[in-house]
Protein backbone atom coordinates (compact mmCIF):
# COMPACT_ATOMS: atom_id res chain seq x y z
CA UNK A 1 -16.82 -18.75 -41.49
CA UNK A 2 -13.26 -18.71 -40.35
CA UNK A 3 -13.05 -16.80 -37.16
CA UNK A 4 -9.64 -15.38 -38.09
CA UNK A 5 -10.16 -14.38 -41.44
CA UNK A 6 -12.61 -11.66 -40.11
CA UNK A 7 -15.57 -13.56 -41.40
CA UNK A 8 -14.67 -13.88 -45.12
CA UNK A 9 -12.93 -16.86 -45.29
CA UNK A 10 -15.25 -20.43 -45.30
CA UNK A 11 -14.33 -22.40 -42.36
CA UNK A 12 -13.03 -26.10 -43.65
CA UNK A 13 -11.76 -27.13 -39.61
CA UNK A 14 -12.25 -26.26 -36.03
CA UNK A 15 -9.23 -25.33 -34.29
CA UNK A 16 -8.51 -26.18 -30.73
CA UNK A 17 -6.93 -23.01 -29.28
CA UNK A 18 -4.74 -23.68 -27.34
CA UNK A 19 -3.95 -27.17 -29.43
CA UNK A 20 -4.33 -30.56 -27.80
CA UNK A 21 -0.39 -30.92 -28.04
CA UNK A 22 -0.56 -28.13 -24.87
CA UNK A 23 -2.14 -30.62 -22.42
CA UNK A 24 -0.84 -33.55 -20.34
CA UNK A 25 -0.88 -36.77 -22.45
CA UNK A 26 -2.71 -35.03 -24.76
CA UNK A 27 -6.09 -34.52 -22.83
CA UNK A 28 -7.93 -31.76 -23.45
CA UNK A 29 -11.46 -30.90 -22.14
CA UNK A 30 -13.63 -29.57 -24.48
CA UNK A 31 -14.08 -25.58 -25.10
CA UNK A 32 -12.37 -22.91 -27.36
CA UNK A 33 -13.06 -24.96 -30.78
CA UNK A 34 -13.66 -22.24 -33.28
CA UNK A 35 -14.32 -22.79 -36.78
CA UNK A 36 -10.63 -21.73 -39.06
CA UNK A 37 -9.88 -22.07 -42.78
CA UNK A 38 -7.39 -24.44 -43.45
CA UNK A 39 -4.71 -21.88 -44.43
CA UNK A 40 -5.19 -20.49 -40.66
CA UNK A 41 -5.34 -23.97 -39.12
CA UNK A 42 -2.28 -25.35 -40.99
CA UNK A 43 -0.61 -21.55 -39.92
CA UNK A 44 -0.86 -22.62 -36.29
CA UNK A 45 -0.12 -25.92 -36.61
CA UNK A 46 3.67 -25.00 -37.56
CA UNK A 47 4.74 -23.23 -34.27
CA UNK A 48 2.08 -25.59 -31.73
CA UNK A 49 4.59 -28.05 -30.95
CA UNK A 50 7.16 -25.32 -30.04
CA UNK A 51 5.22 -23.60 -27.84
CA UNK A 52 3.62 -26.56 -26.22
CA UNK A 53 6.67 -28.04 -25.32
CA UNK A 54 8.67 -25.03 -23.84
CA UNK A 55 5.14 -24.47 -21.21
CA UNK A 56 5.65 -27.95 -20.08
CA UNK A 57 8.91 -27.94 -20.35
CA UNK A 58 9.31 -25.29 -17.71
CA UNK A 59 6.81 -26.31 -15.69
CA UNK A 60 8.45 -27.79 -12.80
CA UNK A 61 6.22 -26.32 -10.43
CA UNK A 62 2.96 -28.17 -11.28
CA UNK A 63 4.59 -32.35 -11.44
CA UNK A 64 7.96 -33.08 -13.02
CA UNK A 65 6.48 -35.42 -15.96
CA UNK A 66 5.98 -32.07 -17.29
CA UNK A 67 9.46 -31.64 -18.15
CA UNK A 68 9.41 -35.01 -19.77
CA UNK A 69 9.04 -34.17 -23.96
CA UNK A 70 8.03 -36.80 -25.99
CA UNK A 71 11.40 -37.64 -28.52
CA UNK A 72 8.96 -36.97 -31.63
CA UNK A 73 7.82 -33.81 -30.53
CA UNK A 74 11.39 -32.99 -30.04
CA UNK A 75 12.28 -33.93 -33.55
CA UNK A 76 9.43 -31.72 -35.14
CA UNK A 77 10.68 -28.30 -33.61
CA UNK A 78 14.03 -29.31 -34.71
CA UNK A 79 13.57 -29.59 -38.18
CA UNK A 80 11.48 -26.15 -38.23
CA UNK A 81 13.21 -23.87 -35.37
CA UNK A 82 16.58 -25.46 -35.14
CA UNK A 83 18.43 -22.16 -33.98
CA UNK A 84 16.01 -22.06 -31.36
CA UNK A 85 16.11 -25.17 -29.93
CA UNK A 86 19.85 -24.79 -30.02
CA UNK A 87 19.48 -21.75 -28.41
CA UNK A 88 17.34 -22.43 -25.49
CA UNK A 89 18.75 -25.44 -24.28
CA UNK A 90 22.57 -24.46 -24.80
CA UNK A 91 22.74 -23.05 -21.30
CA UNK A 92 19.36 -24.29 -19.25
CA UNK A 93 19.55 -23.21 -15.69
CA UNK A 94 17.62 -24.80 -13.37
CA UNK A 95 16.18 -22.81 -10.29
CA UNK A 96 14.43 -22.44 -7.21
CA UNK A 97 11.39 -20.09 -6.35
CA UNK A 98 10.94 -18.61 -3.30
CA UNK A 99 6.91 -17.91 -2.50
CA UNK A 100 5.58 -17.53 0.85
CA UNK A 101 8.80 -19.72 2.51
CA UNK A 102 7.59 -22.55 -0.59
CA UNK A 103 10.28 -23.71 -2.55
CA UNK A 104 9.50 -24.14 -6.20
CA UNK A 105 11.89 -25.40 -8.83
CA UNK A 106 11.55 -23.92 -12.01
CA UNK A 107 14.10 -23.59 -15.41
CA UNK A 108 15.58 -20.66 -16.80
CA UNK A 109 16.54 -20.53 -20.60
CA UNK A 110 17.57 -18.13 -22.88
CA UNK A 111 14.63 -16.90 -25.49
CA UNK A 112 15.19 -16.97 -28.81
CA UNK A 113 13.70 -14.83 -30.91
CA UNK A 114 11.21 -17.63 -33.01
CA UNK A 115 9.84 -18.75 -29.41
CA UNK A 116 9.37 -14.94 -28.89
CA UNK A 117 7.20 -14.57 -32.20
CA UNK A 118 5.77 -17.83 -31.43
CA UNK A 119 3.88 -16.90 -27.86
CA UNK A 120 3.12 -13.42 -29.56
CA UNK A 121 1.60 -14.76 -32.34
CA UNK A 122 -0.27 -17.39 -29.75
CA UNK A 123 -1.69 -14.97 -27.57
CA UNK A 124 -2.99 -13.09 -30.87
CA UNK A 125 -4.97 -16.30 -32.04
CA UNK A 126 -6.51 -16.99 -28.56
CA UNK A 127 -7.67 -13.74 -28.04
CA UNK A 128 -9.26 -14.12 -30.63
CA UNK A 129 -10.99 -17.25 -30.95
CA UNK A 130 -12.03 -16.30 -27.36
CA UNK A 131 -14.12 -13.45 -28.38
CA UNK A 132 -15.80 -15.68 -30.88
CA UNK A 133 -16.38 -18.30 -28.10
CA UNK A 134 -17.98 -15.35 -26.06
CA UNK A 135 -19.91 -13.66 -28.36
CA UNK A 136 -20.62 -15.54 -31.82
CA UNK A 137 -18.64 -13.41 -33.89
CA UNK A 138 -15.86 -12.60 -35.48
CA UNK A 139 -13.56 -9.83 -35.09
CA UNK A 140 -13.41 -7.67 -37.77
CA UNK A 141 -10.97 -6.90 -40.48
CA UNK A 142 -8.66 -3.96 -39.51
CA UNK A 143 -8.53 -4.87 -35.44
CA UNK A 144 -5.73 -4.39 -33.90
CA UNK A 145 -4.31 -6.77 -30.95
CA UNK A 146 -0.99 -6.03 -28.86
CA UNK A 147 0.42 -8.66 -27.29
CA UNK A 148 2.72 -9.20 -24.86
CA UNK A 149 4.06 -11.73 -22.34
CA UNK A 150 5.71 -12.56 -18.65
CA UNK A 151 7.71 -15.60 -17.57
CA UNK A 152 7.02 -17.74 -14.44
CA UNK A 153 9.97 -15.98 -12.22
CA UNK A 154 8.68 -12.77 -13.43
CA UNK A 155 5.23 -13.45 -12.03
CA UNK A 156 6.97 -15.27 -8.75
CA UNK A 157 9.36 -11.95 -8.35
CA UNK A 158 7.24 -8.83 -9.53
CA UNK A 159 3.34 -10.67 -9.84
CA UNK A 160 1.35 -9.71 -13.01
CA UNK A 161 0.46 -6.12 -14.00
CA UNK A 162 -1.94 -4.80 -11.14
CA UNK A 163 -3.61 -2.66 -14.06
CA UNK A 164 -4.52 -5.46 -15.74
CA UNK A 165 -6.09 -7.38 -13.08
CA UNK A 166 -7.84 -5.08 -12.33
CA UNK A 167 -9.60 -4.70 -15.54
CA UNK A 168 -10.07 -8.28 -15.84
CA UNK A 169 -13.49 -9.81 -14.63
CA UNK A 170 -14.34 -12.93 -16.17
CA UNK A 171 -12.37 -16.22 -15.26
CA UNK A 172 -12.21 -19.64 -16.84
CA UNK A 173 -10.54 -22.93 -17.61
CA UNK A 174 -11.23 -26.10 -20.27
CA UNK A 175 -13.45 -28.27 -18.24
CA UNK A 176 -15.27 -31.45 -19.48
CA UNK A 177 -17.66 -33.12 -16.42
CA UNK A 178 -15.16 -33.25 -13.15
CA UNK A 179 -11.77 -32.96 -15.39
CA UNK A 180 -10.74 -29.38 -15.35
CA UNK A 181 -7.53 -28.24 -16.79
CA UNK A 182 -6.93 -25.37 -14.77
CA UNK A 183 -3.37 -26.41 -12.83
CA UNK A 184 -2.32 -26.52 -16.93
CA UNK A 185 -4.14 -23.97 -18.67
CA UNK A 186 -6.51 -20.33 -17.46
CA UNK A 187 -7.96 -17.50 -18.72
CA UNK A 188 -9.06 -13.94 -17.74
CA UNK A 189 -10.60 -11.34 -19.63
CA UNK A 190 -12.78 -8.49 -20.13
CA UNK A 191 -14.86 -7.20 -23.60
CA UNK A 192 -16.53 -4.33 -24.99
CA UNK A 193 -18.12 -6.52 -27.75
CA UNK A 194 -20.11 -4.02 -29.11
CA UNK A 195 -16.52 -1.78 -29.33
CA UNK A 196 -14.75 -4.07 -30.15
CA UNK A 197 -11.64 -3.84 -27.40
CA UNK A 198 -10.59 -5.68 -24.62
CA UNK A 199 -7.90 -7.15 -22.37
CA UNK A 200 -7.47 -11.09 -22.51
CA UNK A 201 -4.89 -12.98 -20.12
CA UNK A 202 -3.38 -16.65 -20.90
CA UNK A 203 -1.50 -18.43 -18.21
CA UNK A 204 -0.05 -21.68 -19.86
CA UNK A 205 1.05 -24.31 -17.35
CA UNK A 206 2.17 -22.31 -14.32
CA UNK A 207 5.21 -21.29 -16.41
CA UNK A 208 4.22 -18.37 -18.59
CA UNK A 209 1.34 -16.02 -19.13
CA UNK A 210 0.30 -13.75 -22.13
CA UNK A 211 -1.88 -10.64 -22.27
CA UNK A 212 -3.64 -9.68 -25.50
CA UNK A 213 -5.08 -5.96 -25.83
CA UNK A 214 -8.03 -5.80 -28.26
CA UNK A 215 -7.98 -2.27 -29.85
CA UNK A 216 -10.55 -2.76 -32.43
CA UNK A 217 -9.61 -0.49 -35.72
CA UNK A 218 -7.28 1.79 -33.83
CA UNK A 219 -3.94 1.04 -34.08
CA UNK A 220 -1.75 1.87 -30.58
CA UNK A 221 0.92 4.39 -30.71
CA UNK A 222 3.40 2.95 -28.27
CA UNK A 223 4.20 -0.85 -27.89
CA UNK A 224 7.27 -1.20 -26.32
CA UNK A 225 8.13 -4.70 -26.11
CA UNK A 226 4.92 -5.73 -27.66
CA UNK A 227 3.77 -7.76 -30.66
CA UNK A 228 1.37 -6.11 -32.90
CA UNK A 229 -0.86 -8.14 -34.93
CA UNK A 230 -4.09 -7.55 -37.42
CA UNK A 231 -6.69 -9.46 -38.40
CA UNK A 232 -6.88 -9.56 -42.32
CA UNK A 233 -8.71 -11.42 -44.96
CA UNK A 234 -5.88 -13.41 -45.29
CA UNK A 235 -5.92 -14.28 -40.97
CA UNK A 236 -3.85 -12.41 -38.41
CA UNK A 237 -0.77 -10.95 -40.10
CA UNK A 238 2.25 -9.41 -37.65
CA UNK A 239 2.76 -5.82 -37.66
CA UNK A 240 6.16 -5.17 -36.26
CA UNK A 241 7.94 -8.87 -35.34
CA UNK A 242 9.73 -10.59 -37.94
CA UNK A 243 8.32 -14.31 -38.74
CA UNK A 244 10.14 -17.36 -37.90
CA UNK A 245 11.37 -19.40 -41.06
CA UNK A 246 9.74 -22.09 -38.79
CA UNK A 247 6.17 -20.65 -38.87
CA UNK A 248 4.28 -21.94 -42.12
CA UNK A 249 4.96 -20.31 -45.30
CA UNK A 250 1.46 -19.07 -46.01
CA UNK A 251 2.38 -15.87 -43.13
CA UNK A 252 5.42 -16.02 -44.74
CA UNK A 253 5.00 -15.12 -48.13
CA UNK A 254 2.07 -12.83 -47.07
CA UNK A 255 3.88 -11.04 -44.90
């Protein structure tokens, strides 16, 4: 069954989450393939290129082929998030990080508000194809995840959340034999499975991280500046961001 649909969906694909497109010349170790409808899959599959690109993009820090974006790739986010593409690399500003005396050269870019929805909505389907990669089943209709999400200077300047950390206790990476992927993709989390609530933290490529909150059937009172997202029969459905004309029609016309 698809792992997004809460279990009532049958699953037709396995999604890779995060998608191939995320990884250097498109090599991905094996690990977080969870079964998905095709409705979810194809869902995904409309805002992967967009947020693969802007991690490596802004990834200086790791190797500057990074930054290099294949011209195809390119063309694909412009024909479904034109505004945003416009948007974010109207006034790029490259930069320099200062850690421990270590210079680091990063970019800074404007977000637009699809790229916004975009990681959201990321973090939302990780979390939680990562619970069914830990535990064999599916969260179920009605739970509630909050997402949010910090950029590489805000990590370099302020570091992540201590809260958080400190609630998170289990570490991993992709890794197939001796290729690991962790200099371009980690994760961190902690589960109540049998609650159904959580924390889960992403970091993509050095350059940004996202945080998901698991709240089973309780919905939070205050988000702030976070996405809210529920899993329904129909996948995971936003709550209070407003969907990209980018993202696939499916969420679309559901929403």
């Amino acid at each position: 069954m698809c792992c997004y649909c809460g279990g009532t969906t049958h699953a037709e694909t396995r999604d890779h989450a995060p998608p191939i497109s995320l990884f250097r010349d498109r090599q991905r170790p094996k690990g977080l393939e969870v079964p998905a409808c095709k409705k979810c899959h194809e869902t995904f599959a409309s805002s992967d290129d967009f947020f693969s690109a802007f991690a490596q993009m802004q990834a200086g820090a790791v190797d500057h082929f990074n930054k290099l974006v294949p011209m195809n790739r390119l063309r694909a986010i412009r024909h479904r998030f034109p505004a945003a593409l416009d948007h974010i690399t109207s006034k790029p500003e490259p930069i320099f990080l200062d850690r421990n005396g270590l210079l680091t050269e990063a970019i800074k870019a404007p977000i637009h508000t699809d790229l916004d929805f975009v990681k959201h909505f990321t973090c939302a389907r990780l979390t939680t194809a990562l619970y069914y990669d830990r535990f064999a089943s599916v969260l179920p209709i009605g739970t509630h995840i909050a997402t949010m999400w910090q950029s590489h200077v805000q990590q370099f300047q302020k570091g992540l959340p201590q809260p958080i950390l400190d609630l998170v206790d289990s570490f991993g990476t992709l890794e197939m034999g001796s290729q690991k992927a962790s200099e371009q993709f980690e994760y961190g989390f902690n589960f109540a499975p049998e609650q159904t609530i959580g924390v889960v933290l992403f970091h993509f490529h050095q350059s940004f991280s996202t945080i998901g909150f698991v709240y089973g059937v309780s919905k939070p009172k205050h988000l702030n500046r976070s996405g809210l997202f529920e899993i329904t029969e129909q996948g995971i459905r936003s709550i209070n961001m407003l969907i990209p004309d980018g993202v696939h029609k499916s969420l679309r016309r559901d929403r």
